[in-house]
N, C-alpha and C. Protein backbone atom coordinates (compact mmCIF):
# COMPACT_ATOMS: atom_id res chain seq x y z
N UNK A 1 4.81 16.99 -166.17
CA UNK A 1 5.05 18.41 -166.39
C UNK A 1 6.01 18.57 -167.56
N UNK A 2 5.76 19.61 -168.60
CA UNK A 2 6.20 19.76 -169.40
C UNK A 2 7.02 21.44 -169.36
N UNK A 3 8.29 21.21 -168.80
CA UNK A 3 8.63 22.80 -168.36
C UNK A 3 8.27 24.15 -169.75
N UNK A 4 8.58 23.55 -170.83
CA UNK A 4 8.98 24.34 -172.08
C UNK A 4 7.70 25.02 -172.43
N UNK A 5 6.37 24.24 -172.40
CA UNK A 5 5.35 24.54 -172.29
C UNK A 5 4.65 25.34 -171.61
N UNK A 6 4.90 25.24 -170.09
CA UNK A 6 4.25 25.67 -168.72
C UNK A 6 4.40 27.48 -168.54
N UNK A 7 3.03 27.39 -168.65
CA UNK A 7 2.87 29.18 -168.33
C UNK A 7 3.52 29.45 -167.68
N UNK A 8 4.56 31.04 -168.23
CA UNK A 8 4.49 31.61 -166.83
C UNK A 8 4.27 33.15 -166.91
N UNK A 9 4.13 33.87 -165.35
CA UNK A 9 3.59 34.94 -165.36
C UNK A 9 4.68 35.96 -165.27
N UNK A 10 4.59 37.38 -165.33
CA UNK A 10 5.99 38.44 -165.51
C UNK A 10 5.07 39.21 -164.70
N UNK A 11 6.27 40.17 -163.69
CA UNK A 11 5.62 41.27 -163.24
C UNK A 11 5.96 42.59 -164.35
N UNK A 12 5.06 43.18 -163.92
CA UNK A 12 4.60 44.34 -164.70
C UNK A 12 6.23 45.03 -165.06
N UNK A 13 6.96 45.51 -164.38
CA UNK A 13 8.11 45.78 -164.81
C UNK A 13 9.02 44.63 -165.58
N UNK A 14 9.00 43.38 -165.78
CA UNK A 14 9.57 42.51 -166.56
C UNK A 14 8.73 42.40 -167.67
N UNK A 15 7.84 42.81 -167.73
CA UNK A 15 6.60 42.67 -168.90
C UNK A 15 6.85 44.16 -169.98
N UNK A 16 7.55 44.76 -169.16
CA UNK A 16 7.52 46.32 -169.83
C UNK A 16 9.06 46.59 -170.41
N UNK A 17 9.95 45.80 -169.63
CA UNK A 17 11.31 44.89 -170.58
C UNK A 17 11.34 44.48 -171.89
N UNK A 18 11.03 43.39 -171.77
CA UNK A 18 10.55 42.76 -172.97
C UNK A 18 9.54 43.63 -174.11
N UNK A 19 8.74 44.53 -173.57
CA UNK A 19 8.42 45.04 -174.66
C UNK A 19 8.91 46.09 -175.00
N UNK A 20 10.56 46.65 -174.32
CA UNK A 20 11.17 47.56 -174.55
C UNK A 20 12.36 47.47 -176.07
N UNK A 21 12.23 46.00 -175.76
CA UNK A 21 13.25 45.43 -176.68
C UNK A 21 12.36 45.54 -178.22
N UNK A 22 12.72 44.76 -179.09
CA UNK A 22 12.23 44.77 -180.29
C UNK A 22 11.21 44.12 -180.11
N UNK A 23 10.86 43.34 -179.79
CA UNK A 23 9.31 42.14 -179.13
C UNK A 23 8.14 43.43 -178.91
N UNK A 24 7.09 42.78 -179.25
CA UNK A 24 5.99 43.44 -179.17
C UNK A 24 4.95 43.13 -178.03
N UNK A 25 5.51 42.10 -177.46
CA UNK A 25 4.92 41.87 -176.33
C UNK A 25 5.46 40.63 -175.43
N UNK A 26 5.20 40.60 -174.56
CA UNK A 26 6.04 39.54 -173.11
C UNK A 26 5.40 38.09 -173.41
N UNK A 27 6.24 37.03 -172.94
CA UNK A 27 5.94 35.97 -173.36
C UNK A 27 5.23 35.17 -172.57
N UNK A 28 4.68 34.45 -172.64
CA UNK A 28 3.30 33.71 -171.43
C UNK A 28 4.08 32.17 -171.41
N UNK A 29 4.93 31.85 -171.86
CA UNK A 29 5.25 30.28 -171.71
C UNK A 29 6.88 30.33 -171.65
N UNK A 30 7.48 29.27 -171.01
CA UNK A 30 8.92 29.54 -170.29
C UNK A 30 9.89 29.22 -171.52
N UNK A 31 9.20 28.36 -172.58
CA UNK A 31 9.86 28.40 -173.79
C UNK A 31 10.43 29.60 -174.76
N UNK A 32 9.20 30.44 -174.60
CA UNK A 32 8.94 31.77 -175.25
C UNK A 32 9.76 32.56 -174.98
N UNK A 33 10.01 32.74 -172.87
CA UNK A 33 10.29 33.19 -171.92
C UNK A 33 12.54 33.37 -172.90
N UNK A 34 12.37 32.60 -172.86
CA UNK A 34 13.91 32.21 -173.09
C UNK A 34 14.19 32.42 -174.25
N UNK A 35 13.76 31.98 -175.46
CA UNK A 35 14.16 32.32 -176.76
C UNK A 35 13.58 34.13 -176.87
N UNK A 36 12.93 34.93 -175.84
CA UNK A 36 12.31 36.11 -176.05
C UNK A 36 13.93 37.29 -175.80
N UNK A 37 14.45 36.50 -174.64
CA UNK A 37 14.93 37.25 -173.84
C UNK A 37 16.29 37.87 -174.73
N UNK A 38 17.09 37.78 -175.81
CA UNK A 38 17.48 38.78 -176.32
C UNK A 38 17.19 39.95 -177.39
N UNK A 39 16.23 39.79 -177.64
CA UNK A 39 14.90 40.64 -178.27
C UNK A 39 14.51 39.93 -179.51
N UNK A 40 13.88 40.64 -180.47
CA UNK A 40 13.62 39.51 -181.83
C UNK A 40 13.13 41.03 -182.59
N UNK A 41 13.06 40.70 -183.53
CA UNK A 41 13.06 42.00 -184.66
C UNK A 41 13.94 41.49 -186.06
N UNK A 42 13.64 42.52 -186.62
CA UNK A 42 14.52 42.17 -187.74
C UNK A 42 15.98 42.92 -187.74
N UNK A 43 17.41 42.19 -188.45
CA UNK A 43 17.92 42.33 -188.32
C UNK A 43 19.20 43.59 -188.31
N UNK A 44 19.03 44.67 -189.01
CA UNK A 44 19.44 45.71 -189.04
C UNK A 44 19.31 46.65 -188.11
N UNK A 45 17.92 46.59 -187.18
CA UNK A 45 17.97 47.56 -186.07
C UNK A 45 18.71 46.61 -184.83
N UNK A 46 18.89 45.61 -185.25
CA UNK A 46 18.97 44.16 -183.96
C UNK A 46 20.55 44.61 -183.98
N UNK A 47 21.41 45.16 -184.90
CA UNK A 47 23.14 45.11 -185.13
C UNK A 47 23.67 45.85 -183.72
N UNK A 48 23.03 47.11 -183.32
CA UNK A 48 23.70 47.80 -182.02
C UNK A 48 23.81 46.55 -180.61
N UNK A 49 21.87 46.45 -181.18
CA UNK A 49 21.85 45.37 -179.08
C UNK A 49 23.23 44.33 -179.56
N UNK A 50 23.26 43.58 -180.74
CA UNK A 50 24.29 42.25 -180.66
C UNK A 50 25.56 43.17 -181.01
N UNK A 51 26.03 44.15 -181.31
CA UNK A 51 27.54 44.65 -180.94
C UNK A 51 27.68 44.73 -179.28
N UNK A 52 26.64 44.73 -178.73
CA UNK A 52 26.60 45.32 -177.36
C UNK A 52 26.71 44.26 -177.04
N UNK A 53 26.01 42.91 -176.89
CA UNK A 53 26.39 41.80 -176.76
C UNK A 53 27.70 41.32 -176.50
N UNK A 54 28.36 41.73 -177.59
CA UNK A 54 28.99 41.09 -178.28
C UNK A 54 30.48 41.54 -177.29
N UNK A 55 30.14 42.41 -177.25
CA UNK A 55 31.14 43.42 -175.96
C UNK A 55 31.22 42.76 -174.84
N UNK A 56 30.50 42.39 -174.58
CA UNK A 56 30.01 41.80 -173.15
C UNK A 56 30.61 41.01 -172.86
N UNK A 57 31.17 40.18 -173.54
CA UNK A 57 31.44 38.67 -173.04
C UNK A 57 32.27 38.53 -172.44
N UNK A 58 32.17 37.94 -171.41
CA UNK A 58 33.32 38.14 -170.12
C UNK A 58 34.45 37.83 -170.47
N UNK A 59 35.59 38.30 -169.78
CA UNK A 59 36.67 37.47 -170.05
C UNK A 59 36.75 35.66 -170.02
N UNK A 60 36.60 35.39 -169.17
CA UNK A 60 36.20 33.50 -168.68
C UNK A 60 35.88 33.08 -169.66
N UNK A 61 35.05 33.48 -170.77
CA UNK A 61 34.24 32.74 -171.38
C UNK A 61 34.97 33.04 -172.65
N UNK A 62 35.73 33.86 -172.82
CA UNK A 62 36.95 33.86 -174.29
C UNK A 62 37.38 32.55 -174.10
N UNK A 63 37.66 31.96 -174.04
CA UNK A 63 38.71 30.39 -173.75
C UNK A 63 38.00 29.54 -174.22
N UNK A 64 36.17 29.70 -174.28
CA UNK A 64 35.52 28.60 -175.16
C UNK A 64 35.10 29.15 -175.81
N UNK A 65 35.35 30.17 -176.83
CA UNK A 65 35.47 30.51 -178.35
C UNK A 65 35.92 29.15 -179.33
N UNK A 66 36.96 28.80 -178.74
CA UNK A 66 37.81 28.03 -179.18
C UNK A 66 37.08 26.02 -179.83
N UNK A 67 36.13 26.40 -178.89
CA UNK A 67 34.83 25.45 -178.71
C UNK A 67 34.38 25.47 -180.08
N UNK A 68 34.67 24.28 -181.32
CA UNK A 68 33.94 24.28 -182.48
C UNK A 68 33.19 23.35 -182.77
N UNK A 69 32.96 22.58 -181.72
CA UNK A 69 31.84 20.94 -181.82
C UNK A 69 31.14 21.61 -181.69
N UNK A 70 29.81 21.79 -182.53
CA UNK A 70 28.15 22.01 -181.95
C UNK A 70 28.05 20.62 -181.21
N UNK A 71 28.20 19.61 -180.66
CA UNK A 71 27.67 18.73 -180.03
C UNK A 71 28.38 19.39 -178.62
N UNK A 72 29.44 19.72 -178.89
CA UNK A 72 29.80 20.61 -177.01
C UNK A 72 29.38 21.36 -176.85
N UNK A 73 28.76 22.52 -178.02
CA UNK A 73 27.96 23.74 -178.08
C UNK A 73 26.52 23.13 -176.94
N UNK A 74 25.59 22.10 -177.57
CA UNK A 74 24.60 21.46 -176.85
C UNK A 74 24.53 21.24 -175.82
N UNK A 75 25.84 20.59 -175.63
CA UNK A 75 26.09 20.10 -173.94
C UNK A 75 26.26 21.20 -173.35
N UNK A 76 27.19 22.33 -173.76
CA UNK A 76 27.21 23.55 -172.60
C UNK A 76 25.03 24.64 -172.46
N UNK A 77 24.88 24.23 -173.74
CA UNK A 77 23.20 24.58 -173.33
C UNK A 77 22.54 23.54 -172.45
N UNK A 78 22.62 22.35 -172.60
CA UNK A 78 21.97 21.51 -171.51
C UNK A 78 22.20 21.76 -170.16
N UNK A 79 23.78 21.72 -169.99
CA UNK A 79 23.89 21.80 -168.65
C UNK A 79 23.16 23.62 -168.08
N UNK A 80 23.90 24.37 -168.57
CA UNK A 80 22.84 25.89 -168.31
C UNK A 80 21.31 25.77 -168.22
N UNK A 81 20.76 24.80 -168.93
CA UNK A 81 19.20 24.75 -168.86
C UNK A 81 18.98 23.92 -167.08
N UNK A 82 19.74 22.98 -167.08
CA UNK A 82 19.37 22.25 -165.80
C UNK A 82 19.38 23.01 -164.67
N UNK A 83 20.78 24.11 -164.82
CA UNK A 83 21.02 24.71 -163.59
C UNK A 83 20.63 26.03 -163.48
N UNK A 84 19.84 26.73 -164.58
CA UNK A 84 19.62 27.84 -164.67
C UNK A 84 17.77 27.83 -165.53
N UNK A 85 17.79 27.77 -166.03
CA UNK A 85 16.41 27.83 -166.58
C UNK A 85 15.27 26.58 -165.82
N UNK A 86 15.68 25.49 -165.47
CA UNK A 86 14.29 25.10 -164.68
C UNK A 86 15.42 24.68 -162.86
N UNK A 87 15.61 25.91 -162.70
CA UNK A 87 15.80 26.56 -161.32
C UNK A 87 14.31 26.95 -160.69
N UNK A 88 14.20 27.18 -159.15
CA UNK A 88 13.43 27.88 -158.57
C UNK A 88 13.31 29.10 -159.22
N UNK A 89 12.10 29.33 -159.64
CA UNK A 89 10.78 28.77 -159.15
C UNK A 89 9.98 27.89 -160.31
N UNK A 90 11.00 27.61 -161.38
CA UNK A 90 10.28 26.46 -162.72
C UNK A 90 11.30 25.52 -161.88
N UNK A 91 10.72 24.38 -162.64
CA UNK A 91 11.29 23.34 -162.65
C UNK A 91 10.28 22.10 -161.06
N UNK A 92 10.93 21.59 -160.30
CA UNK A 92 10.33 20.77 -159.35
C UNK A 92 9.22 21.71 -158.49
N UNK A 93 9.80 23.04 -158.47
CA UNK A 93 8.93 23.70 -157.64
C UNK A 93 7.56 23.69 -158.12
N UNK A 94 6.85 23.98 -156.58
CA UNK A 94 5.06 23.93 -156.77
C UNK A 94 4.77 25.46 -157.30
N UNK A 95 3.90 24.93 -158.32
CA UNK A 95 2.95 26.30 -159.10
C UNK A 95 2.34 27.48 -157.84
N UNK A 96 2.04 28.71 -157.77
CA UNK A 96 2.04 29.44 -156.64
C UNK A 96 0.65 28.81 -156.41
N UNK A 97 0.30 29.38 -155.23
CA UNK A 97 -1.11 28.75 -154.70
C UNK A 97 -2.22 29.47 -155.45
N UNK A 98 -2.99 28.62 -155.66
CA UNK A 98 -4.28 29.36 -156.62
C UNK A 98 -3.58 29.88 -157.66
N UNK A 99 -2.73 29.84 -158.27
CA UNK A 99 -2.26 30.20 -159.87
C UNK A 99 -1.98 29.06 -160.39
N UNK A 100 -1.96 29.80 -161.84
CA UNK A 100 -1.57 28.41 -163.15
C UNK A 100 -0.69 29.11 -163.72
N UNK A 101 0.41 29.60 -163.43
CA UNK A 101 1.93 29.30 -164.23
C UNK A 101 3.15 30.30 -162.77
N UNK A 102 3.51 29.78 -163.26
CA UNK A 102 5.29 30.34 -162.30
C UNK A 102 5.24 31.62 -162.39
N UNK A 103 5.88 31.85 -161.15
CA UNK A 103 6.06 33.71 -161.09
C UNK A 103 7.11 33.69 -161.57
N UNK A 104 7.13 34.29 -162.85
CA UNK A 104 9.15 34.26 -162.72
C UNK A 104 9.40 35.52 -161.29
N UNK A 105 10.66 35.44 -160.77
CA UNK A 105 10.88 36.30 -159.85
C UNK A 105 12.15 37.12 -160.15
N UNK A 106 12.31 38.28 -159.79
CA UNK A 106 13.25 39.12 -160.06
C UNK A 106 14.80 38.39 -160.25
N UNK A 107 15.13 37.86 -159.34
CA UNK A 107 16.34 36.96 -159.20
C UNK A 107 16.52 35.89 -160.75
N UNK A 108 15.77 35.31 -160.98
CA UNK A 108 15.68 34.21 -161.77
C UNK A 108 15.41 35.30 -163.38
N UNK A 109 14.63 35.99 -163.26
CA UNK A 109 14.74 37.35 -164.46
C UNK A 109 16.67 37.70 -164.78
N UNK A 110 16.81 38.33 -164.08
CA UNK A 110 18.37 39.01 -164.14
C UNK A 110 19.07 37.87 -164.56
N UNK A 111 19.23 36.28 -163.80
CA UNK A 111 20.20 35.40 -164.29
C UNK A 111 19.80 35.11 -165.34
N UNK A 112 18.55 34.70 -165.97
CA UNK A 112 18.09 34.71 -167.22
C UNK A 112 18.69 35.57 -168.17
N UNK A 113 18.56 36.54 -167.86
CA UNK A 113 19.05 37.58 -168.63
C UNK A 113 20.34 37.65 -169.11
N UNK A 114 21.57 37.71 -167.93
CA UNK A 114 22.63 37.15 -168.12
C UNK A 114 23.04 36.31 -168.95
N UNK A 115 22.44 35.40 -168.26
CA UNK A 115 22.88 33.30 -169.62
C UNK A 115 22.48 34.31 -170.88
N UNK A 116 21.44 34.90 -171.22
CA UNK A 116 21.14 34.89 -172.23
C UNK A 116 22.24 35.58 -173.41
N UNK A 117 22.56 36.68 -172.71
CA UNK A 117 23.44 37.59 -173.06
C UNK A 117 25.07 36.99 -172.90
N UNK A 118 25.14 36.09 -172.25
CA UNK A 118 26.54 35.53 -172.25
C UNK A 118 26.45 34.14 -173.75
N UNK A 119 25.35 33.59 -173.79
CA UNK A 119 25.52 32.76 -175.00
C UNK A 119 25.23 33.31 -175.83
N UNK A 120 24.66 34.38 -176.31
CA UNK A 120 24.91 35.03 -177.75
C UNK A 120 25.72 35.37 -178.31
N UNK A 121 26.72 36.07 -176.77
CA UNK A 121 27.83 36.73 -177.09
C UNK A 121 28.71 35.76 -177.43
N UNK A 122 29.26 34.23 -176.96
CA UNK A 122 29.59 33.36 -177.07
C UNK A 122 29.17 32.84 -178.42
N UNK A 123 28.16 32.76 -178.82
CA UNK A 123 27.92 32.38 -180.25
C UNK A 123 28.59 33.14 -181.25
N UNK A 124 28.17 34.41 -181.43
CA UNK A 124 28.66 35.06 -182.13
C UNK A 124 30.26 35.74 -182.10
N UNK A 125 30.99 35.24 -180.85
CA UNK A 125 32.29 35.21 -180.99
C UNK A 125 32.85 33.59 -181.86
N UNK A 126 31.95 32.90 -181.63
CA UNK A 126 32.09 31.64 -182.02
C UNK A 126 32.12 31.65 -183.40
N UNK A 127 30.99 32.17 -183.80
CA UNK A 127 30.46 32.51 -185.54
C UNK A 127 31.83 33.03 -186.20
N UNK A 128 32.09 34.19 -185.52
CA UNK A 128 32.84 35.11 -186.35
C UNK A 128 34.60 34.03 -186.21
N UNK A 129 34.61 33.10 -185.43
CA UNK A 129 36.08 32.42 -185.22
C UNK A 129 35.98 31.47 -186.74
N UNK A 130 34.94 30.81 -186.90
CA UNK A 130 34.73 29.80 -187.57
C UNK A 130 34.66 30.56 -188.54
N UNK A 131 33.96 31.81 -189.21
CA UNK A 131 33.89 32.60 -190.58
C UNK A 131 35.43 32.89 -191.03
N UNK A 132 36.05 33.43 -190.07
CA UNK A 132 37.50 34.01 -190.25
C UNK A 132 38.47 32.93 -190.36
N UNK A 133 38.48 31.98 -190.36
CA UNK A 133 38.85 30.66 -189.89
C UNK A 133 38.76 30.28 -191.43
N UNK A 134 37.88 29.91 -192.02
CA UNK A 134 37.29 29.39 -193.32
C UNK A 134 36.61 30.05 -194.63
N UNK A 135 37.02 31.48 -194.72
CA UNK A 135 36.88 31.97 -195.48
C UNK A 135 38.18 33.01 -195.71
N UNK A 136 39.13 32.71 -195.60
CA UNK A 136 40.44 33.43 -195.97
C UNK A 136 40.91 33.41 -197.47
């Protein structure tokens, strides 16, 4: 099994998400699924959603701003992928009966959503440490 690959299916209200955002349409593969989920467009209408982002970022997660290895950057995506992206119902779990790809399910949608919106915001607090940092 190849998770990154492996269809999966959206209910009609997660399908109507995604095409609320800048995306023109919902993604059919769990790869897609994940790189979809903070919208995609071009960049000038994209500036409000990532200020909004950007707002977001919890307190907890100010403290690894500070974080300037991209090789720790990786490791904090690996470990999030293990414990969050091939979670129930991707990952070991069985394909639904008589279907060919994963339901994503409401639960696993929202935390998705979350991670997603917490590492952007994290990036781009990151970005802007390292710009301000080295361009004085």
């Amino acid at each position: 099994m190849n998770c990154l690959t492996d269809a999966v299916a959206l209910t009609d209200t997660m399908k109507k998400a995604f095409e609320g955002t800048l995306s023109k349409s919902a993604p059919d593969e769990l790869h897609a699924f994940w790189d979809s989920l903070p919208g995609e467009g071009q960049p000038a209408p994209a500036l409000a959603q990532a200020a909004a982002y950007g707002n977001s970022l919890a307190p907890a997660a100010k403290t690894k701003i500070a974080v300037t290895n991209p090789a720790k950057w990786a490791a904090e995506s690996l470990a999030l992928a293990k414990r969050d992206a091939y979670a129930a119902p991707i990952g070991a779990s069985p394909k639904p009966v008589g279907g060919t790809s994963y339901l994503i399910t409401t639960t696993y949608y929202n935390k998705a959503v979350r991670d997603a919106k917490n590492r952007v915001a994290l990036a781009g607090a990151r970005l802007a440490k390292l710009l301000n940092e080295n361009l004085k």
